[in-house]
C-alpha atoms as a PDB file:
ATOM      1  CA  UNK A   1      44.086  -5.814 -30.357  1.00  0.00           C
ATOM      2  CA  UNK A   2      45.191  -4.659 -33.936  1.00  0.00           C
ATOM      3  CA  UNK A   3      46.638  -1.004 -34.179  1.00  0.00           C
ATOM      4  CA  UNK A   4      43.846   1.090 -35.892  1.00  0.00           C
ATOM      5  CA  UNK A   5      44.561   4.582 -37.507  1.00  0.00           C
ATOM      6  CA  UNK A   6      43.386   7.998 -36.608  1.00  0.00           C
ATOM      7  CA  UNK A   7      40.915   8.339 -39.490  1.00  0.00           C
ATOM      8  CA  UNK A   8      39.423   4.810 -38.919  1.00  0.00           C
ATOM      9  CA  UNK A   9      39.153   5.270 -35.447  1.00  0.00           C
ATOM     10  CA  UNK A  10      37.364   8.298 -35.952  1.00  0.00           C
ATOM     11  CA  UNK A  11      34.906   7.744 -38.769  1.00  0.00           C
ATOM     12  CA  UNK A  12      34.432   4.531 -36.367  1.00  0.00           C
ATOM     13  CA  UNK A  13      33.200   6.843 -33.403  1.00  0.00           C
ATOM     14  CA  UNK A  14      30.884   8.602 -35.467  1.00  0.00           C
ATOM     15  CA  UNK A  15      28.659   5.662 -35.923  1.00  0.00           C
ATOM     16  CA  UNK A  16      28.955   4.091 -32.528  1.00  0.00           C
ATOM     17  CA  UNK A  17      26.069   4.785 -30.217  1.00  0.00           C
ATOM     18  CA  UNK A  18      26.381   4.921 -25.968  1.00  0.00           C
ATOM     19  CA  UNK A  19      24.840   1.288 -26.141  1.00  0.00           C
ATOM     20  CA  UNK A  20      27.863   0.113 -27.423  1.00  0.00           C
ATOM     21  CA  UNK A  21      30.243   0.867 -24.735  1.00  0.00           C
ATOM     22  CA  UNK A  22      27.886  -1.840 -22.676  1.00  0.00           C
ATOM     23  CA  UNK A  23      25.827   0.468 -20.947  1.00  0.00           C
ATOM     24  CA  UNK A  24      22.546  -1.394 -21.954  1.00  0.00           C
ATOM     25  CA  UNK A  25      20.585   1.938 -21.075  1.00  0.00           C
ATOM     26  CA  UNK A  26      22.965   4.062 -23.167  1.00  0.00           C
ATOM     27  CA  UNK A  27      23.564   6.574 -20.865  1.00  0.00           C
ATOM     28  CA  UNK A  28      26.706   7.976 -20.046  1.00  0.00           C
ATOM     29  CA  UNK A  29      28.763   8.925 -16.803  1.00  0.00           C
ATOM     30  CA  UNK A  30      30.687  11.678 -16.227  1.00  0.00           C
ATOM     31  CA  UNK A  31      34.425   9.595 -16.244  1.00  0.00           C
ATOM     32  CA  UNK A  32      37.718  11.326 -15.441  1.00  0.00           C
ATOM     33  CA  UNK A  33      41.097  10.890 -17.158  1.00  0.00           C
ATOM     34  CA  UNK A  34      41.610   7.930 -14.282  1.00  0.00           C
ATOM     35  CA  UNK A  35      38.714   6.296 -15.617  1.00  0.00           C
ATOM     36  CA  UNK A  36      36.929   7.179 -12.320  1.00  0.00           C
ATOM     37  CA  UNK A  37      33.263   7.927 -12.266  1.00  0.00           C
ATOM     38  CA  UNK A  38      31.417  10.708  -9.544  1.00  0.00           C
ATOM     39  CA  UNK A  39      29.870   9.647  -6.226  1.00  0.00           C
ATOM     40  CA  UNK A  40      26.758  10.636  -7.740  1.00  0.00           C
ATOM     41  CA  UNK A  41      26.731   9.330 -11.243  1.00  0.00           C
ATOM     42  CA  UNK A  42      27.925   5.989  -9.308  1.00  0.00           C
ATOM     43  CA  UNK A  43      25.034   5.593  -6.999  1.00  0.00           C
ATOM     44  CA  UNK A  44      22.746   6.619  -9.561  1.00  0.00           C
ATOM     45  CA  UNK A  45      23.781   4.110 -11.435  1.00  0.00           C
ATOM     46  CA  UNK A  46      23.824   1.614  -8.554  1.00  0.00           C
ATOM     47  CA  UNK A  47      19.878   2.457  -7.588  1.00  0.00           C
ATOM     48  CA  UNK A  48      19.039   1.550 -11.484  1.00  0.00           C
ATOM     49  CA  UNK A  49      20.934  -1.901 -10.951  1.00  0.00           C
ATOM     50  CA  UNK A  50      19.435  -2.511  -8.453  1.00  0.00           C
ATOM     51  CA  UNK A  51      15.617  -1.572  -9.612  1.00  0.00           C
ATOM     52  CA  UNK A  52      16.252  -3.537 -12.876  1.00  0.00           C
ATOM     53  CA  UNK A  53      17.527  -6.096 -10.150  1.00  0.00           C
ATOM     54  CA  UNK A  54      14.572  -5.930  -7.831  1.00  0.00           C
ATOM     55  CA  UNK A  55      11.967  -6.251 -11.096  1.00  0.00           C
ATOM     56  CA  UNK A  56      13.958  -8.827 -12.192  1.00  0.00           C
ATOM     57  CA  UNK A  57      13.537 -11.340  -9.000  1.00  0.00           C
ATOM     58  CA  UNK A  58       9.771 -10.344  -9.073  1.00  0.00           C
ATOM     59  CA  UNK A  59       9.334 -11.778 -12.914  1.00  0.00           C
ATOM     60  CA  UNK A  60      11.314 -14.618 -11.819  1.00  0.00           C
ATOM     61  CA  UNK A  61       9.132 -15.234  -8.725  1.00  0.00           C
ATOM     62  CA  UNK A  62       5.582 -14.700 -10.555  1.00  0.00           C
ATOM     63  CA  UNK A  63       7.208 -17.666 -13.067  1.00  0.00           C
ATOM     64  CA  UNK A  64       8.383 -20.132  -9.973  1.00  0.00           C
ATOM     65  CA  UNK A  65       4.694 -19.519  -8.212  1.00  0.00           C
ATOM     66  CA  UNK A  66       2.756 -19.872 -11.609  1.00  0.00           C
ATOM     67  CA  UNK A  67       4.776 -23.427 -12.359  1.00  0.00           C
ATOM     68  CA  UNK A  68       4.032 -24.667  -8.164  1.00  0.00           C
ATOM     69  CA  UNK A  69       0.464 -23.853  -9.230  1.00  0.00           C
ATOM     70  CA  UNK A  70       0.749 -25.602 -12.299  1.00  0.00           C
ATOM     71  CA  UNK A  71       1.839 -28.589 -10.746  1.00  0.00           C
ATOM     72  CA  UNK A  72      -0.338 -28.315  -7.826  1.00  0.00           C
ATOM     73  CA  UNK A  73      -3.133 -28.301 -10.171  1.00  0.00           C
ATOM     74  CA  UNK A  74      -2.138 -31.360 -12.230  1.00  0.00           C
ATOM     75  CA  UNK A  75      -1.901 -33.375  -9.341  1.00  0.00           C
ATOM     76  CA  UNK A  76      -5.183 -32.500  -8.068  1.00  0.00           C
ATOM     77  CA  UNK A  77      -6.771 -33.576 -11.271  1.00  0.00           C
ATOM     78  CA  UNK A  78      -5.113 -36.468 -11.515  1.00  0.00           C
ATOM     79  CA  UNK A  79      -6.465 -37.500  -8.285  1.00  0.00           C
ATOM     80  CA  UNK A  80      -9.663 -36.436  -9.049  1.00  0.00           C
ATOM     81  CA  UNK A  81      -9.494 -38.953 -12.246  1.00  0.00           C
ATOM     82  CA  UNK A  82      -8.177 -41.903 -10.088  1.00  0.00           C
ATOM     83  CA  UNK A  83     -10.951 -41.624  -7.562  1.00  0.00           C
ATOM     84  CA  UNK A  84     -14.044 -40.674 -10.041  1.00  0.00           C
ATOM     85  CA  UNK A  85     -12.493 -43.294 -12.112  1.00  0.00           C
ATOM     86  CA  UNK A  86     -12.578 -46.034  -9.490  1.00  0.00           C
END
């Protein structure tokens, strides 16, 4: 990584926001100087994982039962064309 200076590095810090050090819900943990984070602030931010997980798999499995109807309903009609057809 290139060797910034003090000044650039700080007028850099001004403008950065707590999205930018990839928490994507910008808030921020309580981190000692070992870059260790409390019990607390770590399963809090465990549970919102795993909510944002848990919402995630439900979207996912509204999509996969919407396209198994989808399909299921195209083949019906297309046997309902071949034997009305007939």
């Amino acid at each position: 990584m290139f060797a910034m200076s003090r000044p650039l590095e700080r007028a850099l810090q001004r403008f950065r926001t707590p999205q930018d050090d990839g928490d994507p819900n910008g808030s921020v943990a309580q981190v000692d100087v070992a870059g260790r984070v409390s019990t607390a602030a770590f399963r809090a931010a465990t549970g919102e994982r795993l909510r944002n997980l848990e919402r995630d798999m439900a979207d996912i499995k509204n999509r996969v039962n919407g396209l198994i109807f989808l399909v299921a309903a195209a083949v019906i009609t297309q046997l309902l064309v071949k034997v009305l057809a007939w």
